[in-house]
C-alpha atoms as a PDB file:
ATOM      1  CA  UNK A   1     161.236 137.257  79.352  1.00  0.00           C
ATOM      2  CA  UNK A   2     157.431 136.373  80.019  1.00  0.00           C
ATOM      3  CA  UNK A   3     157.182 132.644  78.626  1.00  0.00           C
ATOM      4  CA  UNK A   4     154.348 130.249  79.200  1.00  0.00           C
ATOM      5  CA  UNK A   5     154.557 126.220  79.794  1.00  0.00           C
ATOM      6  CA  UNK A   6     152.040 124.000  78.628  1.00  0.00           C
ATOM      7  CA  UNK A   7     152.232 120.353  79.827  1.00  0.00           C
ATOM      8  CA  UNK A   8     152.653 119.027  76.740  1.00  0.00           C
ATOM      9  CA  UNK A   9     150.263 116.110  76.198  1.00  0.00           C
ATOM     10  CA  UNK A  10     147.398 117.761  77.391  1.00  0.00           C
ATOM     11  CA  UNK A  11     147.863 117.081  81.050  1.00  0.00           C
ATOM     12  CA  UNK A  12     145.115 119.713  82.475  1.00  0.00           C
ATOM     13  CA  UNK A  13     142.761 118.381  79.605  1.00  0.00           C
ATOM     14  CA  UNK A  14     143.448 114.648  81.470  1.00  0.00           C
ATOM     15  CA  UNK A  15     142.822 116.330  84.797  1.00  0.00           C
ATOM     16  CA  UNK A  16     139.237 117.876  83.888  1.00  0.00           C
ATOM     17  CA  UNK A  17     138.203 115.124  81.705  1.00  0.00           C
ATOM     18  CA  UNK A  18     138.922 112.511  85.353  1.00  0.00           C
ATOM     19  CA  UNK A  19     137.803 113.989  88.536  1.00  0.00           C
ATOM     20  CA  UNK A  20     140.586 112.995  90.796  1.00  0.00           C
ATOM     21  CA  UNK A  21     143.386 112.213  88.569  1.00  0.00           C
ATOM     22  CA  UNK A  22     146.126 113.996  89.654  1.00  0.00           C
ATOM     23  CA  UNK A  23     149.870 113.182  90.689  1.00  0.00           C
ATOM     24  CA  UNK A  24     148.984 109.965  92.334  1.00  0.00           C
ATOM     25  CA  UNK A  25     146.116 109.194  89.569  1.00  0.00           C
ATOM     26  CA  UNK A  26     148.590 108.353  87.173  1.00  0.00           C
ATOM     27  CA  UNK A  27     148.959 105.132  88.237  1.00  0.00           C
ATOM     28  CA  UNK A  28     145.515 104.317  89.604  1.00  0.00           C
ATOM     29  CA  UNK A  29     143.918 105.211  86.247  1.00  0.00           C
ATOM     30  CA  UNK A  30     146.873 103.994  83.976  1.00  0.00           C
ATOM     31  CA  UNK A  31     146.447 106.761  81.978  1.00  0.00           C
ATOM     32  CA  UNK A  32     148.294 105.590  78.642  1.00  0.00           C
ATOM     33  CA  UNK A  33     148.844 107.881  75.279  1.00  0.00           C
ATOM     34  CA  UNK A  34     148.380 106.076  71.874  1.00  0.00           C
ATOM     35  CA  UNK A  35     150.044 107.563  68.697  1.00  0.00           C
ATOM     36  CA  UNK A  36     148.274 108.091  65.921  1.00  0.00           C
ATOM     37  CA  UNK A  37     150.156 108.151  62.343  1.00  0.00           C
ATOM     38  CA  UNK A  38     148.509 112.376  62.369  1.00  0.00           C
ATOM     39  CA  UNK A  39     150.721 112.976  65.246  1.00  0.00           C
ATOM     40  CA  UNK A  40     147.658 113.056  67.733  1.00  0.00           C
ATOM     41  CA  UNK A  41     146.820 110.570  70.342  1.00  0.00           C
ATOM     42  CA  UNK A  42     144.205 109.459  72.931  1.00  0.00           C
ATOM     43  CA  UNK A  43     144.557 109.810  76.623  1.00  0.00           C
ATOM     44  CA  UNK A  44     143.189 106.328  77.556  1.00  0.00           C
ATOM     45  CA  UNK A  45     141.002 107.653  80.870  1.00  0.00           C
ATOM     46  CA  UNK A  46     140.569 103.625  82.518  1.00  0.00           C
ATOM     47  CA  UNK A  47     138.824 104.414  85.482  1.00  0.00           C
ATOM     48  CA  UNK A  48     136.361 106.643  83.690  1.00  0.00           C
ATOM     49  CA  UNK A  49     135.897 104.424  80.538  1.00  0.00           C
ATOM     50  CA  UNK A  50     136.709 107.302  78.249  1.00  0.00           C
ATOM     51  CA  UNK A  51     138.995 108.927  75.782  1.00  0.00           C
ATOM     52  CA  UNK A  52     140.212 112.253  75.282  1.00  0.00           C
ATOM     53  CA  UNK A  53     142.261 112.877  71.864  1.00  0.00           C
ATOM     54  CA  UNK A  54     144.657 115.430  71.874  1.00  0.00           C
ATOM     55  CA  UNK A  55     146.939 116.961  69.494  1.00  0.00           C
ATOM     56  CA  UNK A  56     150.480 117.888  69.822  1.00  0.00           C
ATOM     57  CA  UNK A  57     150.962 121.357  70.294  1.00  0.00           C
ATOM     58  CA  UNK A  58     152.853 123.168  67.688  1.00  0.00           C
ATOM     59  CA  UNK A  59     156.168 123.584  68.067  1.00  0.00           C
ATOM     60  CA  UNK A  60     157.128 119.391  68.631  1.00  0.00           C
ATOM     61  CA  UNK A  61     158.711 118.150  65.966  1.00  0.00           C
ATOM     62  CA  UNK A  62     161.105 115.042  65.629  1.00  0.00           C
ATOM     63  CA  UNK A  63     164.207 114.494  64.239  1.00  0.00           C
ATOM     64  CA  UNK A  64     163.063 117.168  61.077  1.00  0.00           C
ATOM     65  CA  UNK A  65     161.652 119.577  63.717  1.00  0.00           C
ATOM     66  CA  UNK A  66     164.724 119.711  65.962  1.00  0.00           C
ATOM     67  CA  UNK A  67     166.559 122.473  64.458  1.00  0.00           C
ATOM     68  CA  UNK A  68     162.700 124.219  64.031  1.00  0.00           C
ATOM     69  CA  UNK A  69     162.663 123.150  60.554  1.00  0.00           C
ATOM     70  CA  UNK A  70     159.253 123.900  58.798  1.00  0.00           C
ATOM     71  CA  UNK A  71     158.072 125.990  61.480  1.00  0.00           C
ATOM     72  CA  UNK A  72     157.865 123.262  64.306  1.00  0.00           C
ATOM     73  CA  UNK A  73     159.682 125.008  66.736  1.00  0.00           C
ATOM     74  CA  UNK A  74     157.865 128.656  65.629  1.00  0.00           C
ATOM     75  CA  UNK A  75     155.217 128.528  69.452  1.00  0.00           C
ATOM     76  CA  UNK A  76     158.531 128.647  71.345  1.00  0.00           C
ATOM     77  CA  UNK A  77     159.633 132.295  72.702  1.00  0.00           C
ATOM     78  CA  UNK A  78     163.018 133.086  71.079  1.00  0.00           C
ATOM     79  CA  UNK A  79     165.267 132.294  73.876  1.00  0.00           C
ATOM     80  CA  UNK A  80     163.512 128.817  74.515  1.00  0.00           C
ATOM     81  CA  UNK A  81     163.772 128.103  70.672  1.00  0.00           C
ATOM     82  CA  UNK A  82     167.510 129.024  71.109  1.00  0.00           C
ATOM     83  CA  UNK A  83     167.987 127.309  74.476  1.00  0.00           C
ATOM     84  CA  UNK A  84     166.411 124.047  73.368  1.00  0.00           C
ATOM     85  CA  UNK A  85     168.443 123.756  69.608  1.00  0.00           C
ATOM     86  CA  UNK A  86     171.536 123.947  72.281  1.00  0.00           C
ATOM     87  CA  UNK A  87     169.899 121.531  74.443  1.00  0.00           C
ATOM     88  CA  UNK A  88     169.515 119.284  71.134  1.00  0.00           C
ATOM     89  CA  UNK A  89     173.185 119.872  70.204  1.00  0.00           C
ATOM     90  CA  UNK A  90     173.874 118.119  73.573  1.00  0.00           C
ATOM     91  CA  UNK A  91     171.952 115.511  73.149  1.00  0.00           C
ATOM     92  CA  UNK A  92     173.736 114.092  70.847  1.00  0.00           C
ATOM     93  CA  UNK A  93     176.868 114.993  71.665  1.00  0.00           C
ATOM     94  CA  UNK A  94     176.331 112.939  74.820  1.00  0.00           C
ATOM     95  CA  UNK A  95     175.218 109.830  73.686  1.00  0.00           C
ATOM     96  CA  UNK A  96     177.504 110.037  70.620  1.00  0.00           C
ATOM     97  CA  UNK A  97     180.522 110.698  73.033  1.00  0.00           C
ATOM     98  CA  UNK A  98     178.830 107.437  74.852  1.00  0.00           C
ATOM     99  CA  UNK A  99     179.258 105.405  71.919  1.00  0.00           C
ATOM    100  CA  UNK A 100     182.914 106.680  71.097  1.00  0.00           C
ATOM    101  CA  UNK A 101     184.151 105.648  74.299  1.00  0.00           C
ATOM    102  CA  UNK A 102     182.862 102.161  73.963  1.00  0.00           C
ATOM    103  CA  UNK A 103     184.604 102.159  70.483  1.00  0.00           C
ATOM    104  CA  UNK A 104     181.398 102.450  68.455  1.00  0.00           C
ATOM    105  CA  UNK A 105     182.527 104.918  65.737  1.00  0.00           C
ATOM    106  CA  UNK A 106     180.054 104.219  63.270  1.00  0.00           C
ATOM    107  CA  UNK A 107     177.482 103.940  64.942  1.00  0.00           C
ATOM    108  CA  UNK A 108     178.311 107.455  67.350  1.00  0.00           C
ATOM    109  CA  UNK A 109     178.796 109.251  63.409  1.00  0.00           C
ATOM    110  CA  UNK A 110     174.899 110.365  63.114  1.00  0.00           C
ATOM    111  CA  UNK A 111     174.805 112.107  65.924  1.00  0.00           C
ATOM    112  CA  UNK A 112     177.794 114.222  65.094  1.00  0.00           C
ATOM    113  CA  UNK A 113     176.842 115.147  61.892  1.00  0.00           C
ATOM    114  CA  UNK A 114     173.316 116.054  63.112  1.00  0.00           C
ATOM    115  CA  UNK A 115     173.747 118.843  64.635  1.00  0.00           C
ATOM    116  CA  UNK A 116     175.359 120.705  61.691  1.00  0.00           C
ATOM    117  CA  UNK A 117     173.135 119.309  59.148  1.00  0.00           C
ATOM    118  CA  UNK A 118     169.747 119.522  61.090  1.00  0.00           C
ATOM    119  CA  UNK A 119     170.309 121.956  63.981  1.00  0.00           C
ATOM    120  CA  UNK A 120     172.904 124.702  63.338  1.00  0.00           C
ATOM    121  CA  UNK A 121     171.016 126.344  60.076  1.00  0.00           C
ATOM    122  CA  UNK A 122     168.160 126.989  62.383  1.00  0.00           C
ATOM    123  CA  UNK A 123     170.267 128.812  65.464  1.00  0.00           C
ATOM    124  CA  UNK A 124     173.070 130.547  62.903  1.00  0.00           C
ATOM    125  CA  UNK A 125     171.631 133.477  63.024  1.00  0.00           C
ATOM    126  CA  UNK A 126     170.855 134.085  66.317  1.00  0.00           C
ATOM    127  CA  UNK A 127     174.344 133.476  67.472  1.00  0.00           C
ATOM    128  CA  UNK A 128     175.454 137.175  67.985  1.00  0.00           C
ATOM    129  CA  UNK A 129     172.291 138.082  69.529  1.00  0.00           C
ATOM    130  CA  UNK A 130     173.709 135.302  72.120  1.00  0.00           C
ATOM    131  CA  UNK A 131     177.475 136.341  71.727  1.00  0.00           C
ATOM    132  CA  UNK A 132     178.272 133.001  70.490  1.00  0.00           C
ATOM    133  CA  UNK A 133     181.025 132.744  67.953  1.00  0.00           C
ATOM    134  CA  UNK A 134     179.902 130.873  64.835  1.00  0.00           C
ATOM    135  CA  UNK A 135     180.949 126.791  65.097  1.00  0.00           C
ATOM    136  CA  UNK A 136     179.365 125.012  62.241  1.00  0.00           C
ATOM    137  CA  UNK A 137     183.164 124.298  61.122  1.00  0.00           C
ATOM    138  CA  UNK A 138     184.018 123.117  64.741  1.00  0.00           C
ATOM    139  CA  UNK A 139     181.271 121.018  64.091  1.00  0.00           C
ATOM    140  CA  UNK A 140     182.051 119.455  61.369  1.00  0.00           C
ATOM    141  CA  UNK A 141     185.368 119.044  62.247  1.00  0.00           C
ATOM    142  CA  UNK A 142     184.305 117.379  65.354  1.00  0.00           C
ATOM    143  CA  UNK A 143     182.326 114.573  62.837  1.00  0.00           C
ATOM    144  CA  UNK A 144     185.355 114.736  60.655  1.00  0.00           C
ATOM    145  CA  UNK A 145     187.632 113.164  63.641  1.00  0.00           C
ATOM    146  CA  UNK A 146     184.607 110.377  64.659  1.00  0.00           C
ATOM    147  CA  UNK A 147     184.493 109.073  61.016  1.00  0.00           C
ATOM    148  CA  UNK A 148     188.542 109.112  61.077  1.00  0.00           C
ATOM    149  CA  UNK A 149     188.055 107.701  63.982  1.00  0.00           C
ATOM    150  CA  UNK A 150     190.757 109.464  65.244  1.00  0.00           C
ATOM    151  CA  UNK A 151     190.059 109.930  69.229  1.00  0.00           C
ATOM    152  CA  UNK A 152     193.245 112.273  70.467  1.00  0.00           C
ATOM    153  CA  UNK A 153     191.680 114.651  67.491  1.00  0.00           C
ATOM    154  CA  UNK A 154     188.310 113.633  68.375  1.00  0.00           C
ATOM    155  CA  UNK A 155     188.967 115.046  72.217  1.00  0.00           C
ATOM    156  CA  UNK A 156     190.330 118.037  71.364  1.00  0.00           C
ATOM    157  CA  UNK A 157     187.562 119.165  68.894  1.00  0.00           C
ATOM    158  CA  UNK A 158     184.680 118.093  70.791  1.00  0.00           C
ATOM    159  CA  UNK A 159     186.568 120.584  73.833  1.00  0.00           C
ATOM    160  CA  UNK A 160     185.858 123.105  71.058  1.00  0.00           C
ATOM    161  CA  UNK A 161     181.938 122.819  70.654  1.00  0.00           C
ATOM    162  CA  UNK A 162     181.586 122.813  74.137  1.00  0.00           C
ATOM    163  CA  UNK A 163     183.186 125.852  74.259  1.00  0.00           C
ATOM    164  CA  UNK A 164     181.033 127.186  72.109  1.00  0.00           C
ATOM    165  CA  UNK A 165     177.761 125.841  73.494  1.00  0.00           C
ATOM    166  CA  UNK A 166     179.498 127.225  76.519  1.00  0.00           C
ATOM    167  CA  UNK A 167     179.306 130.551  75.341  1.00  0.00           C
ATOM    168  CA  UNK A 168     175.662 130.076  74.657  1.00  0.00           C
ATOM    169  CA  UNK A 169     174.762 128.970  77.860  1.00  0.00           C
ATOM    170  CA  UNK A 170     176.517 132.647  79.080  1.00  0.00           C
ATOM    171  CA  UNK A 171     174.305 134.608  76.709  1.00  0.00           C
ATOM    172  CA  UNK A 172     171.286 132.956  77.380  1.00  0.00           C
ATOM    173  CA  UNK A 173     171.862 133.324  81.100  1.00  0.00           C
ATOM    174  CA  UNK A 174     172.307 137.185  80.271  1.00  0.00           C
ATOM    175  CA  UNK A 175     168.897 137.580  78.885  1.00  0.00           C
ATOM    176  CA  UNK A 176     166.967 135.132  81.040  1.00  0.00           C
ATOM    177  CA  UNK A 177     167.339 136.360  84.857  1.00  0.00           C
ATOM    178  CA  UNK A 178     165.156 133.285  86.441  1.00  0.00           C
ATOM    179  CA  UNK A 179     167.654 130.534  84.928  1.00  0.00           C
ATOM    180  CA  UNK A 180     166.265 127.777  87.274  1.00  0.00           C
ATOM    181  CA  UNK A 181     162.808 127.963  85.970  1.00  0.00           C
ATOM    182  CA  UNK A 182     163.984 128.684  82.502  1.00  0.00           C
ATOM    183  CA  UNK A 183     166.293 125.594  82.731  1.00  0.00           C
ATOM    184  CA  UNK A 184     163.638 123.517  83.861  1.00  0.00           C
ATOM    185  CA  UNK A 185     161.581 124.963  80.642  1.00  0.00           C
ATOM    186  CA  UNK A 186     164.230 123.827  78.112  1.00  0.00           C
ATOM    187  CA  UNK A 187     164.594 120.621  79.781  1.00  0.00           C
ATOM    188  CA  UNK A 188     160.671 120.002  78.978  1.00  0.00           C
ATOM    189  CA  UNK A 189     160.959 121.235  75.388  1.00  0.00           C
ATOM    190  CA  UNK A 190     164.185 118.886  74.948  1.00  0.00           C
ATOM    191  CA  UNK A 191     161.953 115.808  76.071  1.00  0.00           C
ATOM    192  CA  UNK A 192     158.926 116.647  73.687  1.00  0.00           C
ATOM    193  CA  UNK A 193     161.849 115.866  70.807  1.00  0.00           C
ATOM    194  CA  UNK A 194     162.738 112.713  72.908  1.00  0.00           C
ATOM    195  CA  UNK A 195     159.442 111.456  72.709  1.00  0.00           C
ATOM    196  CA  UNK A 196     158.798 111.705  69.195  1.00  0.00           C
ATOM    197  CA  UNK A 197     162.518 109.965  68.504  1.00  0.00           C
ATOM    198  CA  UNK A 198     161.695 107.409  70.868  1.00  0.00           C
ATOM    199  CA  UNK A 199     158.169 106.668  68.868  1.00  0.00           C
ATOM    200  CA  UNK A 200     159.765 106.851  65.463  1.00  0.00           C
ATOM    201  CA  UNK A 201     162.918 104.179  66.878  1.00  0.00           C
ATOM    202  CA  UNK A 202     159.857 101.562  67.389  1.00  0.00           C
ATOM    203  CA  UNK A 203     158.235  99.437  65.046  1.00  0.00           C
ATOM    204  CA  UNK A 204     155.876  96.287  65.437  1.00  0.00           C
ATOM    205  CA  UNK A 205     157.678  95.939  68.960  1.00  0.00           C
ATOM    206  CA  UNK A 206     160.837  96.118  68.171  1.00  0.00           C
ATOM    207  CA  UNK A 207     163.307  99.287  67.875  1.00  0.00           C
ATOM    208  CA  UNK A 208     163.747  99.176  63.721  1.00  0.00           C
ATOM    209  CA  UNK A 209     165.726 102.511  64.448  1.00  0.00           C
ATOM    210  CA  UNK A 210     168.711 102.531  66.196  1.00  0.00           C
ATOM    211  CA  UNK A 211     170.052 106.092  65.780  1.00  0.00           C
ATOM    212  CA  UNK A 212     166.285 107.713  67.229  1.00  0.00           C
ATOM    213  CA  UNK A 213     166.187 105.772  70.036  1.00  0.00           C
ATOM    214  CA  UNK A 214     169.726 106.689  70.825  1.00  0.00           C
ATOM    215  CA  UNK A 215     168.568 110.299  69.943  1.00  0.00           C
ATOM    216  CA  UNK A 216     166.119 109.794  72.348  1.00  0.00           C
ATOM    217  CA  UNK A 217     168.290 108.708  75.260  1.00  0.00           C
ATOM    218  CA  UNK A 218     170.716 111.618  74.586  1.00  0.00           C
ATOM    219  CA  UNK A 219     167.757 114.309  74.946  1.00  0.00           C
ATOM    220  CA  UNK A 220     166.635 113.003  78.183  1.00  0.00           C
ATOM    221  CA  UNK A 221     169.989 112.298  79.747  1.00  0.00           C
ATOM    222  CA  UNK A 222     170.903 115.814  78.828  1.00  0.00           C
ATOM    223  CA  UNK A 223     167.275 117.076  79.900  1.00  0.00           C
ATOM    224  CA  UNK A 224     167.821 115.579  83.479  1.00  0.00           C
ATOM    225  CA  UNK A 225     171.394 117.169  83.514  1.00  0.00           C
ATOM    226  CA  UNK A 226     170.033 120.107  82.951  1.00  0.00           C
ATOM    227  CA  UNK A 227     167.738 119.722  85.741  1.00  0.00           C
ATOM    228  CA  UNK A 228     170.384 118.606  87.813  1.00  0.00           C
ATOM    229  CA  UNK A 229     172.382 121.636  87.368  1.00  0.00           C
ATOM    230  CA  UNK A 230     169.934 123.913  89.253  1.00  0.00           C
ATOM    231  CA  UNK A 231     169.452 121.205  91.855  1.00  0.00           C
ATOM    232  CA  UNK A 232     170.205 123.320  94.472  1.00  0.00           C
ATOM    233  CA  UNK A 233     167.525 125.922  93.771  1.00  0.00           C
ATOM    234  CA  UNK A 234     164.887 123.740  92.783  1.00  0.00           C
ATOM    235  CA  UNK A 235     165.182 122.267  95.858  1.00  0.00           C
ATOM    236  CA  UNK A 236     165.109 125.463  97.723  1.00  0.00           C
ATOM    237  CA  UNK A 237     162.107 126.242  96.511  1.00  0.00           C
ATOM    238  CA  UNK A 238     160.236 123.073  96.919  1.00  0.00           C
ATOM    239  CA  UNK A 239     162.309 120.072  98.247  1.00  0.00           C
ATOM    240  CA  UNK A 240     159.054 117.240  97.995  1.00  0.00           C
ATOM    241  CA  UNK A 241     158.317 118.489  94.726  1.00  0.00           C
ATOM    242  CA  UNK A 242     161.939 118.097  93.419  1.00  0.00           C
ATOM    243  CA  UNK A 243     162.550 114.780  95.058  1.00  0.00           C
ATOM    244  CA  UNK A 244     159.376 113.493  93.337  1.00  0.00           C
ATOM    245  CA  UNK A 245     160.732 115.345  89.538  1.00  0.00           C
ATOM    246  CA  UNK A 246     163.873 112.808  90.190  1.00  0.00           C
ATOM    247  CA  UNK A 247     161.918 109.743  91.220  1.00  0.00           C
ATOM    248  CA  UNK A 248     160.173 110.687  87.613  1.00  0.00           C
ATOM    249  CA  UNK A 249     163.705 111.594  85.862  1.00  0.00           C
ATOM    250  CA  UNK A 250     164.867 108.411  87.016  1.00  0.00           C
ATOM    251  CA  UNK A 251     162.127 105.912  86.134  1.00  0.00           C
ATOM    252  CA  UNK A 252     161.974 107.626  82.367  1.00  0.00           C
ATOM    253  CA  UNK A 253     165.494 106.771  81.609  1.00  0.00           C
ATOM    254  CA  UNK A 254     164.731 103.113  82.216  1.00  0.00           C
ATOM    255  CA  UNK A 255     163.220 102.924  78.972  1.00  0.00           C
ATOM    256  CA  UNK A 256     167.176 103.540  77.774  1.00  0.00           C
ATOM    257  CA  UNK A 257     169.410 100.915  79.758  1.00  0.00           C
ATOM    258  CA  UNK A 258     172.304 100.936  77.109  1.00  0.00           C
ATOM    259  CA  UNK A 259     173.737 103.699  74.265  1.00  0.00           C
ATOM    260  CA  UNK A 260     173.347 100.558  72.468  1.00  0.00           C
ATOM    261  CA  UNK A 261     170.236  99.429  71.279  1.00  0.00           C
ATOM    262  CA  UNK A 262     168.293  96.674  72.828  1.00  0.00           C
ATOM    263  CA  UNK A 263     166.307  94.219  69.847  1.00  0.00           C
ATOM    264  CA  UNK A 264     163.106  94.926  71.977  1.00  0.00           C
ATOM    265  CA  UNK A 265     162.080  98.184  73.701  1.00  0.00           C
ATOM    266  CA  UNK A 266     161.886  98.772  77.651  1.00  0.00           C
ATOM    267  CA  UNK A 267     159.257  99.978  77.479  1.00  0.00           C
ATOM    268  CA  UNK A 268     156.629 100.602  74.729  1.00  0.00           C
ATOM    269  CA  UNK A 269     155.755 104.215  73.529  1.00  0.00           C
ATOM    270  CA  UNK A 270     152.506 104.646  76.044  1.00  0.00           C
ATOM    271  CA  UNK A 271     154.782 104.471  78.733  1.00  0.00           C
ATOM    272  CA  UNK A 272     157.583 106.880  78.032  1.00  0.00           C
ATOM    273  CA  UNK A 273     154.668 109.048  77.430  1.00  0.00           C
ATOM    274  CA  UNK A 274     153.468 109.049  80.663  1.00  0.00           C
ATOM    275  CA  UNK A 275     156.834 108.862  82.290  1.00  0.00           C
ATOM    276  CA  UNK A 276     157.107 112.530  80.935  1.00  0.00           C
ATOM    277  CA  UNK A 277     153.466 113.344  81.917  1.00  0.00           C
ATOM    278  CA  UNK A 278     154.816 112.208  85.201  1.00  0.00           C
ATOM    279  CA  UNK A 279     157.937 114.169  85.284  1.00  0.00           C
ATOM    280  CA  UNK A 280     155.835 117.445  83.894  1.00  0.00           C
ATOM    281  CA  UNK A 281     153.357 117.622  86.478  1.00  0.00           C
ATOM    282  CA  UNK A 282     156.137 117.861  88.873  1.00  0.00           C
ATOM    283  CA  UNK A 283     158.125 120.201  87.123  1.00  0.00           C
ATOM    284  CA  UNK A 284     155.067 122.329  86.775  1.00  0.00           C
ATOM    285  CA  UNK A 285     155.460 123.358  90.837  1.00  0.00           C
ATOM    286  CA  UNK A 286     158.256 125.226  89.130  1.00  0.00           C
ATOM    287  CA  UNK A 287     156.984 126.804  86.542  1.00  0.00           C
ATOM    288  CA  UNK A 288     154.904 129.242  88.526  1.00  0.00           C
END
């Protein structure tokens, strides 16, 4: 399948609009994004004294786009709409599996009942294309046995969804031959979704919004396993390049110490954004 990448905020538009900013640039410049309540934001170009504004390609939504609901998730090729609902399905399983083991129940119950009542509508009917079996009851099950907080049930039916999602990792792999690259494509997608739940946890300086920014951490912990998966390959192809995508993977999830919400943020919105833009460029040399 012939797919094509676009650094998400605008990264080449950063590049020509400040000669020299590049990899190392980042830092010199301090290139910071500010949201704007329209869903664009400004590229803050220090060294240069100017601003470019950009606007989210289509195709990022937040917690209402992550199944592709109203179209946000329409500029993705069908496999990488497919691959990245999985990759959201994850997500939260992960940090929702976080919180069970440390006894949080109530607080892991969101992000199992998520991904049937946002995600799965979007991706049921591509499931045979994929050769998955259908799991919305598995999945509800599953969120059945965290709000019974039942956790010998709770082990056995998350086993099931994975088995499942499983499944869709095998069809996907079937219909995309180049599953490094595409891999590192999904994990990009995934961590367009964590930005925006990151932004939306955050108010006046503060996260107001526990279950996005635990969203959040899911997509991007789940994003760098992804990455992590084709490790091998990636660094095959270009070992510097790969070693600098992890020393960007890495510094990202700071902004997440805990499944459990901190009172104040780690860091403010700006700089998760340009953690990504960070982790982006260098996923780019893969991409090609």
């Amino acid at each position: 399948m012939k797919t094509s990448s676009k650094l998400w905020i605008g990264l080449g538009t950063v590049i020509a609009a400040g000669a020299g900013v590049a990899a190392a640039g980042f830092a010199e410049t301090s290139a910071a994004p500010a949201l704007h309540a329209s869903g664009s934001f400004d590229i803050a170009q220090h060294a240069h004294g100017a601003a470019v504004k950009a606007t989210p390609a289509k195709g990022q939504g937040g917690e209402g786009g992550e199944g592709g609901e109203g179209g946000k998730a329409d500029a993705l090729a069908p496999n990488l709409k497919f691959a990245r609902s999985i990759a959201l399905i994850r997500g939260h399983l992960l940090v929702g599996d976080e919180l069970v083991k440390d006894g949080r129940f109530g607080e892991a119950l969101p992000h199992f009942l998520h991904p049937a009542e946002e995600i799965y509508g979007g991706i049921k009917n591509d499931l045979a294309t994929y050769k998955v079996r259908p799991f919305e009851a598995a999945l509800k099950a599953l969120a059945q046995t965290v709000k019974a907080r039942k956790k010998d049930a709770y082990d056995g039916a998350l086993k099931l969804v994975h088995e499942r999602l499983a499944e869709a990792d095998a069809g996907l792999r079937e219909a995309e031959k180049n599953w490094p690259r595409f891999s590192v494509e999904t994990a990009l997608e995934t961590l367009k979704v964590a930005a925006d739940e990151y932004g939306n946890a955050i108010e006046k300086g503060r996260i107001a919004k526990a279950v996005e920014y635990q969203d959040s951490r899911g997509f991007v912990w789940h994003s760098a396993a992804m990455i992590d998966a084709v490790a091998g390959e990636l660094a095959a192809k270009d070992a510097t390049a790969f070693k600098e995508l992890q020393a960007a993977l890495a510094e990202l999830k700071k902004a997440w110490p805990t499944a459990v919400a901190p009172k104040k943020p780690v860091k403010d919105t700006s700089a998760v954004l340009g953690d990504i833009a960070r982790v982006e460029l260098q996923a780019g040399n893969f991409l090609r």
